[in-house]
C-alpha atoms as a PDB file:
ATOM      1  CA  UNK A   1      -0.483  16.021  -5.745  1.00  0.00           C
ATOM      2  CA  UNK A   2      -0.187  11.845  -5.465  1.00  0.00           C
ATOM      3  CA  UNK A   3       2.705  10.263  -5.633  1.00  0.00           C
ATOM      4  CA  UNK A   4       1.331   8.999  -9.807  1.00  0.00           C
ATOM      5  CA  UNK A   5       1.168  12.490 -10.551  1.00  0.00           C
ATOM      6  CA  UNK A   6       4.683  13.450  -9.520  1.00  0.00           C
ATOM      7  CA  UNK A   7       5.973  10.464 -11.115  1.00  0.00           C
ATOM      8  CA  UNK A   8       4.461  11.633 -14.307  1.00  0.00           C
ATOM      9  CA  UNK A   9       6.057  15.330 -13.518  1.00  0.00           C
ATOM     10  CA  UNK A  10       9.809  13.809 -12.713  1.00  0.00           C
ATOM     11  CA  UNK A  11      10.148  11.924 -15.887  1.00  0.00           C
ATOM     12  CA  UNK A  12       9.128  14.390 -18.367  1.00  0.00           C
ATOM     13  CA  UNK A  13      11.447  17.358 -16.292  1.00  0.00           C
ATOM     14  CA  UNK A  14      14.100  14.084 -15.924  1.00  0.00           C
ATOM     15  CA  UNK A  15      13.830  12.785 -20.376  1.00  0.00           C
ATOM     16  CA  UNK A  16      14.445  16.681 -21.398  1.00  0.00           C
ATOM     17  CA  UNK A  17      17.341  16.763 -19.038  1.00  0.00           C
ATOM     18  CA  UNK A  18      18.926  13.652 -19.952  1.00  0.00           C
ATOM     19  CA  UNK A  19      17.934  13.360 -23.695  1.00  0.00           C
ATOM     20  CA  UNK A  20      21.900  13.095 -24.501  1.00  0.00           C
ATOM     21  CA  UNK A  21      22.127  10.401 -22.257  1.00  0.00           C
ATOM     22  CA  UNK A  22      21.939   6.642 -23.699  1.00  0.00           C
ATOM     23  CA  UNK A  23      18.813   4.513 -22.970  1.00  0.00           C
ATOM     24  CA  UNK A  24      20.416   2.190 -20.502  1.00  0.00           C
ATOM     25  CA  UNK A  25      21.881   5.486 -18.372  1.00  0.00           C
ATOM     26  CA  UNK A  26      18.342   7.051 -18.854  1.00  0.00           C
ATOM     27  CA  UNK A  27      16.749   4.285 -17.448  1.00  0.00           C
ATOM     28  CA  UNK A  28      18.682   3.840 -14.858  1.00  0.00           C
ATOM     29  CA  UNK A  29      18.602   7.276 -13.317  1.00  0.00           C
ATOM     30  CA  UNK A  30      14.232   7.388 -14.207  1.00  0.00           C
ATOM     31  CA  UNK A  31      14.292   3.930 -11.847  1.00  0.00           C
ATOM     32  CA  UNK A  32      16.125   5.787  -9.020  1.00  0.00           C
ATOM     33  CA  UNK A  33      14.183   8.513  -8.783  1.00  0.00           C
ATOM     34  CA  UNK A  34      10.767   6.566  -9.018  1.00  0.00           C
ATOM     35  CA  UNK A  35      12.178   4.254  -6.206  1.00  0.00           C
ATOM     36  CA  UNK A  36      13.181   7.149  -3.929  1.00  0.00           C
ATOM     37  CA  UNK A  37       9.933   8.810  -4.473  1.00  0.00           C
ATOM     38  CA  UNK A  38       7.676   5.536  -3.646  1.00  0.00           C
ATOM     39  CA  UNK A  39      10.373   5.226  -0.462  1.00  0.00           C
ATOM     40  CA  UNK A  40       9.672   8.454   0.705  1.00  0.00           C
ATOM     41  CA  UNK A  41       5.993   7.902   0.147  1.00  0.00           C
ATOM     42  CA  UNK A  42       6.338   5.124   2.490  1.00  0.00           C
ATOM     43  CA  UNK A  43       8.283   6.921   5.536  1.00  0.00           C
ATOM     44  CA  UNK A  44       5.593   9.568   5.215  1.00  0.00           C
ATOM     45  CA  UNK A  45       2.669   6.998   5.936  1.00  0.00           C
ATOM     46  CA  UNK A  46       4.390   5.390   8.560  1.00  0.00           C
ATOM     47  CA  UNK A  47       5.118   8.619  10.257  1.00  0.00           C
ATOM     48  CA  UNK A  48       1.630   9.174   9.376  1.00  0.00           C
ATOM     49  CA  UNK A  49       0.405   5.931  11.439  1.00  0.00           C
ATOM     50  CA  UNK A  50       2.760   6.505  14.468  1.00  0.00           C
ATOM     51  CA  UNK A  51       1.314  10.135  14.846  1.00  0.00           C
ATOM     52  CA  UNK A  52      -2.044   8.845  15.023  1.00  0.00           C
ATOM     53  CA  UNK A  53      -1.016   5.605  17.008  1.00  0.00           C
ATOM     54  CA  UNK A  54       0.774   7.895  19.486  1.00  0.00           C
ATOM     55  CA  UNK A  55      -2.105  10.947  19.915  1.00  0.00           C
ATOM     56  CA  UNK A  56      -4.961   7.716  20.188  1.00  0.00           C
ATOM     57  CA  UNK A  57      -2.815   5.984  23.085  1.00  0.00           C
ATOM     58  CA  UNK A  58      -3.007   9.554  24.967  1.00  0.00           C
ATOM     59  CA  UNK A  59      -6.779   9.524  24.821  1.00  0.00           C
ATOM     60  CA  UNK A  60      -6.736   6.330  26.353  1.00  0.00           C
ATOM     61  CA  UNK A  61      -4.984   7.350  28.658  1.00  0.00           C
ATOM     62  CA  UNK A  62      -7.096   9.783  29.748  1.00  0.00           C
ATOM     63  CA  UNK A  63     -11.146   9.618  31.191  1.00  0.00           C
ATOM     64  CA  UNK A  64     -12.165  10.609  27.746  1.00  0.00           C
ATOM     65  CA  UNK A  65     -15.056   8.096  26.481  1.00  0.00           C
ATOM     66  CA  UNK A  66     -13.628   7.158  23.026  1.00  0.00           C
ATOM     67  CA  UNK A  67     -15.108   4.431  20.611  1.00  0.00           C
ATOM     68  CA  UNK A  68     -14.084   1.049  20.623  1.00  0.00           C
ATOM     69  CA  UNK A  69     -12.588   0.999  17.225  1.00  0.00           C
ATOM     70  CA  UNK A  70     -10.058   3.798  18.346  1.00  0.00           C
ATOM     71  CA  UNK A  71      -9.393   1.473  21.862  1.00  0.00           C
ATOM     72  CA  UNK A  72      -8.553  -1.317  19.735  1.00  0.00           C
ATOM     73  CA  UNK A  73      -6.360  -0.001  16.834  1.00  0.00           C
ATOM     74  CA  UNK A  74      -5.004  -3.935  16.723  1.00  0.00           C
ATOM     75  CA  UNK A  75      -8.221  -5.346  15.320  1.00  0.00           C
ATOM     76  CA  UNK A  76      -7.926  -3.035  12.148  1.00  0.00           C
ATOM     77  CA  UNK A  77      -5.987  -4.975   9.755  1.00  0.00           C
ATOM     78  CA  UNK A  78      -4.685  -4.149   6.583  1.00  0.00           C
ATOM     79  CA  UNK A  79      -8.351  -3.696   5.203  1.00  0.00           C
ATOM     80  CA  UNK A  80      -8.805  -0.729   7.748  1.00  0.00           C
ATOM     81  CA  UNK A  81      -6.730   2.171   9.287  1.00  0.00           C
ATOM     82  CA  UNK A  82      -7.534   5.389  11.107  1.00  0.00           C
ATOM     83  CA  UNK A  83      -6.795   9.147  10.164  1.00  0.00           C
ATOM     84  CA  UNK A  84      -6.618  11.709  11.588  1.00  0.00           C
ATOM     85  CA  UNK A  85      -6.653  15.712  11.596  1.00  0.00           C
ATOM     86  CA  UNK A  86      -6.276  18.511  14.257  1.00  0.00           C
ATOM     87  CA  UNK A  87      -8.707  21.308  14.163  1.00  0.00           C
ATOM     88  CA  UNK A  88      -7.601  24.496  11.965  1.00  0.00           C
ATOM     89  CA  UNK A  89      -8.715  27.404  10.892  1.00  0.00           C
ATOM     90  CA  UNK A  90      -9.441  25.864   7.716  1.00  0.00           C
ATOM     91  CA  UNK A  91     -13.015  24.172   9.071  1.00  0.00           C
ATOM     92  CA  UNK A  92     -14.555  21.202   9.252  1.00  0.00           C
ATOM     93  CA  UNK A  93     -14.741  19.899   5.487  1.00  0.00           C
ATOM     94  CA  UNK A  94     -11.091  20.820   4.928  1.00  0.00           C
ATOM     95  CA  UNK A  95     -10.186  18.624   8.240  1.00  0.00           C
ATOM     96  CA  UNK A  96     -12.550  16.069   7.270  1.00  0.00           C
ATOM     97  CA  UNK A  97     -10.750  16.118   3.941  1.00  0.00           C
ATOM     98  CA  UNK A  98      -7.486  15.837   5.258  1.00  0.00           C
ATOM     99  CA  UNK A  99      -7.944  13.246   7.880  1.00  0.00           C
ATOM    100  CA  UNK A 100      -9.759  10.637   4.925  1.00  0.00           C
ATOM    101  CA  UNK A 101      -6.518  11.760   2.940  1.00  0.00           C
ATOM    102  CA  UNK A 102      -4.234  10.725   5.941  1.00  0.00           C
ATOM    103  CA  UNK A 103      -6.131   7.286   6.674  1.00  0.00           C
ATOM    104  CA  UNK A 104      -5.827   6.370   2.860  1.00  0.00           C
ATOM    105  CA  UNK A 105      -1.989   6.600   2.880  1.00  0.00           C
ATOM    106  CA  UNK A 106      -1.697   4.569   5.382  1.00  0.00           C
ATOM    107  CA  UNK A 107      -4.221   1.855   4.234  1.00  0.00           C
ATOM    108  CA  UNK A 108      -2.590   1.884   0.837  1.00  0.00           C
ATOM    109  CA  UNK A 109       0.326   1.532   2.508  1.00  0.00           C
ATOM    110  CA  UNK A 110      -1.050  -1.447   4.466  1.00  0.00           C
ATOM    111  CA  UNK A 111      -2.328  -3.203   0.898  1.00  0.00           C
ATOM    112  CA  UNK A 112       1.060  -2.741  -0.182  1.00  0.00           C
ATOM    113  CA  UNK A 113       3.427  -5.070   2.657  1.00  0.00           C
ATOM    114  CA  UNK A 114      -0.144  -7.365   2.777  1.00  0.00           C
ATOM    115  CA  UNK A 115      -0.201  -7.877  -0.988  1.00  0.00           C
ATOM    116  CA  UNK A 116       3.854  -8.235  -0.590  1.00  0.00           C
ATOM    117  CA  UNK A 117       3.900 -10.527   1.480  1.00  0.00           C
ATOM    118  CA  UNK A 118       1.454 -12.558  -0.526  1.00  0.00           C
ATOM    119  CA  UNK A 119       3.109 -13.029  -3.486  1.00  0.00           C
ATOM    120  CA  UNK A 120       6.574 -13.351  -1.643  1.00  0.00           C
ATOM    121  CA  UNK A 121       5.380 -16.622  -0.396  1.00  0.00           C
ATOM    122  CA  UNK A 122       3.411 -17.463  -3.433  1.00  0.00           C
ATOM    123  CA  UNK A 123       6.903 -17.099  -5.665  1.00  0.00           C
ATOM    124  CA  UNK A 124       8.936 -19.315  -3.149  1.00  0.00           C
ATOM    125  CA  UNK A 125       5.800 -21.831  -3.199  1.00  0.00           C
ATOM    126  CA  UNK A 126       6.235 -21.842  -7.168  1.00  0.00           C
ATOM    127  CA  UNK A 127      10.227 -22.484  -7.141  1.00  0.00           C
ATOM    128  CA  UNK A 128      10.483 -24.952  -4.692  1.00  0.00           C
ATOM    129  CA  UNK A 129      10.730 -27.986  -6.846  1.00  0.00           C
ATOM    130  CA  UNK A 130      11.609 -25.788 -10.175  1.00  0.00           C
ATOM    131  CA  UNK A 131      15.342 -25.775 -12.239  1.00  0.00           C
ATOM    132  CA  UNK A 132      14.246 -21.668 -12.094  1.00  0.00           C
ATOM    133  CA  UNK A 133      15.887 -20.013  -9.665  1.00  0.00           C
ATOM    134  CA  UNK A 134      15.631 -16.465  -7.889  1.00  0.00           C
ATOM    135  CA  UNK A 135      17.574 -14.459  -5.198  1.00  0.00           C
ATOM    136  CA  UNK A 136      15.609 -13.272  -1.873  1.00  0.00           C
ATOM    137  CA  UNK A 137      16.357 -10.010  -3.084  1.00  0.00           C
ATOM    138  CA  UNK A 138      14.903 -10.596  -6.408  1.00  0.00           C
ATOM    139  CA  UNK A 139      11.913 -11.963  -4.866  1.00  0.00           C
ATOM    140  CA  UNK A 140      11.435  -9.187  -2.325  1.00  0.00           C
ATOM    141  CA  UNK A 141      11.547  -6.901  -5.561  1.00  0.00           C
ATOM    142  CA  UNK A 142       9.180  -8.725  -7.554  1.00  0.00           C
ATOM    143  CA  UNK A 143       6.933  -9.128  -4.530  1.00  0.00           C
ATOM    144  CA  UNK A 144       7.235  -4.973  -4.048  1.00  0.00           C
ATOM    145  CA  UNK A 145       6.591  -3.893  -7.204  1.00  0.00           C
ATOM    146  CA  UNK A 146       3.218  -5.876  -7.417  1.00  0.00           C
ATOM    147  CA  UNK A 147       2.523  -5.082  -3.923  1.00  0.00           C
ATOM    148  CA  UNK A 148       2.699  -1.098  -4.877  1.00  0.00           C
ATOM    149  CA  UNK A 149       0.708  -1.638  -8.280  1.00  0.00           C
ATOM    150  CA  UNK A 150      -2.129  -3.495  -6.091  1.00  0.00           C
ATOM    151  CA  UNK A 151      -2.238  -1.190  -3.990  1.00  0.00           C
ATOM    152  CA  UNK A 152      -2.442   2.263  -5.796  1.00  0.00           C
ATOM    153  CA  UNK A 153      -4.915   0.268  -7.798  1.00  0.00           C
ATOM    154  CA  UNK A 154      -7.315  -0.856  -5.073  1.00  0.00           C
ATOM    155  CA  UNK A 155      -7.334   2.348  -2.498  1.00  0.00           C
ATOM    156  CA  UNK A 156      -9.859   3.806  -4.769  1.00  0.00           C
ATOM    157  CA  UNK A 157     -12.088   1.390  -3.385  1.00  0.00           C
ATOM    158  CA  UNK A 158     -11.402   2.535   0.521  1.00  0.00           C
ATOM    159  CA  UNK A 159     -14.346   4.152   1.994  1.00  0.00           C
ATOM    160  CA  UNK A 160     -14.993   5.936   5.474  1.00  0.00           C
ATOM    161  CA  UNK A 161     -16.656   3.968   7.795  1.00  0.00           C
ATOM    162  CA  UNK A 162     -16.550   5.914  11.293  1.00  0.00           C
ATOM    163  CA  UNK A 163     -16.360   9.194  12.349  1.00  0.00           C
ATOM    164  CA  UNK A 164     -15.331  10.454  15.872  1.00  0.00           C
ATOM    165  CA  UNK A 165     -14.586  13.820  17.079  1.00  0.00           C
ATOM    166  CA  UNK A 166     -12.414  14.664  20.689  1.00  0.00           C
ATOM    167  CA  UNK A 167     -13.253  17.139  23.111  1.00  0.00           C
ATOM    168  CA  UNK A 168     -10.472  19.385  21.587  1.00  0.00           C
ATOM    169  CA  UNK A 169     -12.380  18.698  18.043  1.00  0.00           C
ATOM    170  CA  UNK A 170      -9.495  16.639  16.898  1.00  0.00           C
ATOM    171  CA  UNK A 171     -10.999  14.617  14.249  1.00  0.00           C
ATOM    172  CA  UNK A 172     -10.583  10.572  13.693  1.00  0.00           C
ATOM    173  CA  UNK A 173     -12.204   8.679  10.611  1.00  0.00           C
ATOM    174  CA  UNK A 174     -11.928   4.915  10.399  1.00  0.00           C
ATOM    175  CA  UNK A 175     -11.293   4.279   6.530  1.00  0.00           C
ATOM    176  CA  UNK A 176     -12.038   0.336   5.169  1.00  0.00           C
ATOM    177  CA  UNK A 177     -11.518  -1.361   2.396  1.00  0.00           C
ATOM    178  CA  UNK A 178     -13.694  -4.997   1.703  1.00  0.00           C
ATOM    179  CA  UNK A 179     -11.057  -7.603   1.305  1.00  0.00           C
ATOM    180  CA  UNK A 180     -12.800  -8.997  -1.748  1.00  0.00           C
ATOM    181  CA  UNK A 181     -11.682  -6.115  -3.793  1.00  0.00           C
ATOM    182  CA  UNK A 182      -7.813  -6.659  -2.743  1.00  0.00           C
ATOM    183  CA  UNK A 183      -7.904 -10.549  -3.500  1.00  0.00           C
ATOM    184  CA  UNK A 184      -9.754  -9.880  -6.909  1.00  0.00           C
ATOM    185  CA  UNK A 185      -7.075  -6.935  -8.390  1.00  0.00           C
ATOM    186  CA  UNK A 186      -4.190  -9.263  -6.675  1.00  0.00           C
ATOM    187  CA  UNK A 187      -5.319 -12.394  -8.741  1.00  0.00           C
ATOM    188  CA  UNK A 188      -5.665 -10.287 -12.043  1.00  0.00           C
ATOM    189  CA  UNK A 189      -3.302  -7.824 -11.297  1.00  0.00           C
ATOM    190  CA  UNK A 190      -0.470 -10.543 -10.645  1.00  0.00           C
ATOM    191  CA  UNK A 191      -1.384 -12.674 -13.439  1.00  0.00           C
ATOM    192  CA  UNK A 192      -0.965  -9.556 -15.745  1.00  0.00           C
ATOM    193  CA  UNK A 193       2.126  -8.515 -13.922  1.00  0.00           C
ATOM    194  CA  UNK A 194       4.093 -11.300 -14.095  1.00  0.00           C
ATOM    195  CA  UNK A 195       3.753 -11.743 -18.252  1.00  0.00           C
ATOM    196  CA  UNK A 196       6.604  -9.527 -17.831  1.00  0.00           C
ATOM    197  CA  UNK A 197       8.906 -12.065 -16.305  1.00  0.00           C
ATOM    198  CA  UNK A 198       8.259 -15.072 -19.170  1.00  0.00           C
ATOM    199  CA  UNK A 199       9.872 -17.573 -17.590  1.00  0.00           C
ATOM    200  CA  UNK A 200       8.584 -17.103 -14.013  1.00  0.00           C
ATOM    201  CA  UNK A 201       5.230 -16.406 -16.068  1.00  0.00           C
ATOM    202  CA  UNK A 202       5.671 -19.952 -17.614  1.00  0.00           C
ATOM    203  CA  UNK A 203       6.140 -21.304 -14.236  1.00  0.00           C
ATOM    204  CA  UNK A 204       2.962 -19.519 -12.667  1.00  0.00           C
ATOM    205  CA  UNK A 205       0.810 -21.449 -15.728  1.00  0.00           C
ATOM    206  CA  UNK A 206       2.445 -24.504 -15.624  1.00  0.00           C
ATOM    207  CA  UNK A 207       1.944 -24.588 -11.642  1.00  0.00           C
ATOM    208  CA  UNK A 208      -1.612 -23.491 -11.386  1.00  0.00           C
ATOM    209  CA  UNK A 209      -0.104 -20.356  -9.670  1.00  0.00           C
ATOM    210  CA  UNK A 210      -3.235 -18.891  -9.774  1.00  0.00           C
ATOM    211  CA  UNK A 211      -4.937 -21.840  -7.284  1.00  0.00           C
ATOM    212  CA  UNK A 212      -1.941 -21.516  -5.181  1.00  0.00           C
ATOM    213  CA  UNK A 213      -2.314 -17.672  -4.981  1.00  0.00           C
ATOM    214  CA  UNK A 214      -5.910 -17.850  -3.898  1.00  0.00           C
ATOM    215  CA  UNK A 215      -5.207 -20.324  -1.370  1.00  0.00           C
ATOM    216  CA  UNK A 216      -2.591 -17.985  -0.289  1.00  0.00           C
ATOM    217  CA  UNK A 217      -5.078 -14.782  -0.519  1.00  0.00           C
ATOM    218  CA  UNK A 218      -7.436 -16.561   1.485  1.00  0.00           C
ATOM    219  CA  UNK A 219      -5.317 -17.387   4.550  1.00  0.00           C
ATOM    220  CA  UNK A 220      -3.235 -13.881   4.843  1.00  0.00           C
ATOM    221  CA  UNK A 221      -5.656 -11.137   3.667  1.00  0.00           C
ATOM    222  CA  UNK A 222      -7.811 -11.676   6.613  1.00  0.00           C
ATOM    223  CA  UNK A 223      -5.178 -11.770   9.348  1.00  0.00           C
END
């Protein structure tokens, strides 16, 4: 089950327990949960990525001849990350399975601070000479929430690239993403996204914040 689907699941269960509960209360509580649910999401990827950072470091560290892409983890940036699965009784397609599952997380978590950080700097770009102003923390927020749209958004796009199997039939699959896909949902996606903040929305027309965004796109989603 994805982390949409149990979102879906805890508000229904959450409106029929809290039907007597005014709006603003309701609210409130449905935004705490969501929250705590995308948080957790993102403690399980990066345990995710450490497990797999950790079990590729012992293989170099032993005479095992592994591919380059699993010597160099580094030069996969947040258009590529590895998964990985042990071997179970289960057999191949069910580790296969798991291990694409495993390297999606963590590249959707990877869109996510990418795309975060992009429109972090492309909302302090837009207020630097404006009357509006906005709170770090209001930024960061902002920033998030698009980041985490983008990113469930564009994962569906992700595909496996490179396969590699260790002499204990461990299994490692390099999952990619082309960049092109990211900057074109970030562009709409953002533009669409921020309609729901009118003023800041004003700002982003009035600004070309769509030129600025691109220019920003173009030097971060690369690095």
């Amino acid at each position: 089950m994805n982390t949409l689907q149990r979102i879906k699941i805890v508000k229904i269960h959450l409106y029929s327990l809290v039907e007597t509960i005014g709006s603003k209360m309701k609210n409130f509580i449905l935004s705490l949960i969501i929250g705590t649910l995308f948080l957790g999401c993102t403690v399980k990827n990066s345990s995710l990525e450490n497990s797999t950072n950790k079990a590729i470091k012992e293989l170099s560290d032993t005479s095992e001849n592994i591919p380059h892409w699993l010597k160099d983890t580094n030069s996969l940036d947040a258009l590529g990350a590895i998964g990985s699965a042990y071997k179970t009784t289960g057999g191949s397609k069910f580790q296969q399975t798991e291990a694409m599952a495993n390297g999606r997380d963590i590249l959707r978590d990877k869109i996510k601070r990418k795309v975060s950080t992009v429109i972090e700097k492309l909302l302090e770009e837009l207020l630097v000479d404006s009357e509006m102003k906005l709170s770090k923390v209001e930024i960061l927020e902002i920033a998030e929430k698009i980041g985490t749209h983008i990113s469930l958004q564009s994962i569906s796009g992700s595909k496996k690239r490179a396969v590699w199997f260790d002499k204990k039939e461990n299994l490692y699959v390099m999952v990619t993403i082309d960049a092109l896909i990211i900057k074109e949902l970030t562009v709409t996606g953002t533009r669409v996204l921020l309609s729901n903040y009118r003023d800041l929305y004003t700002l982003f027309k009035r600004e070309k914040g769509r030129e600025i965004l691109i220019g920003i796109l173009d030097k971060e989603i690369y690095n």
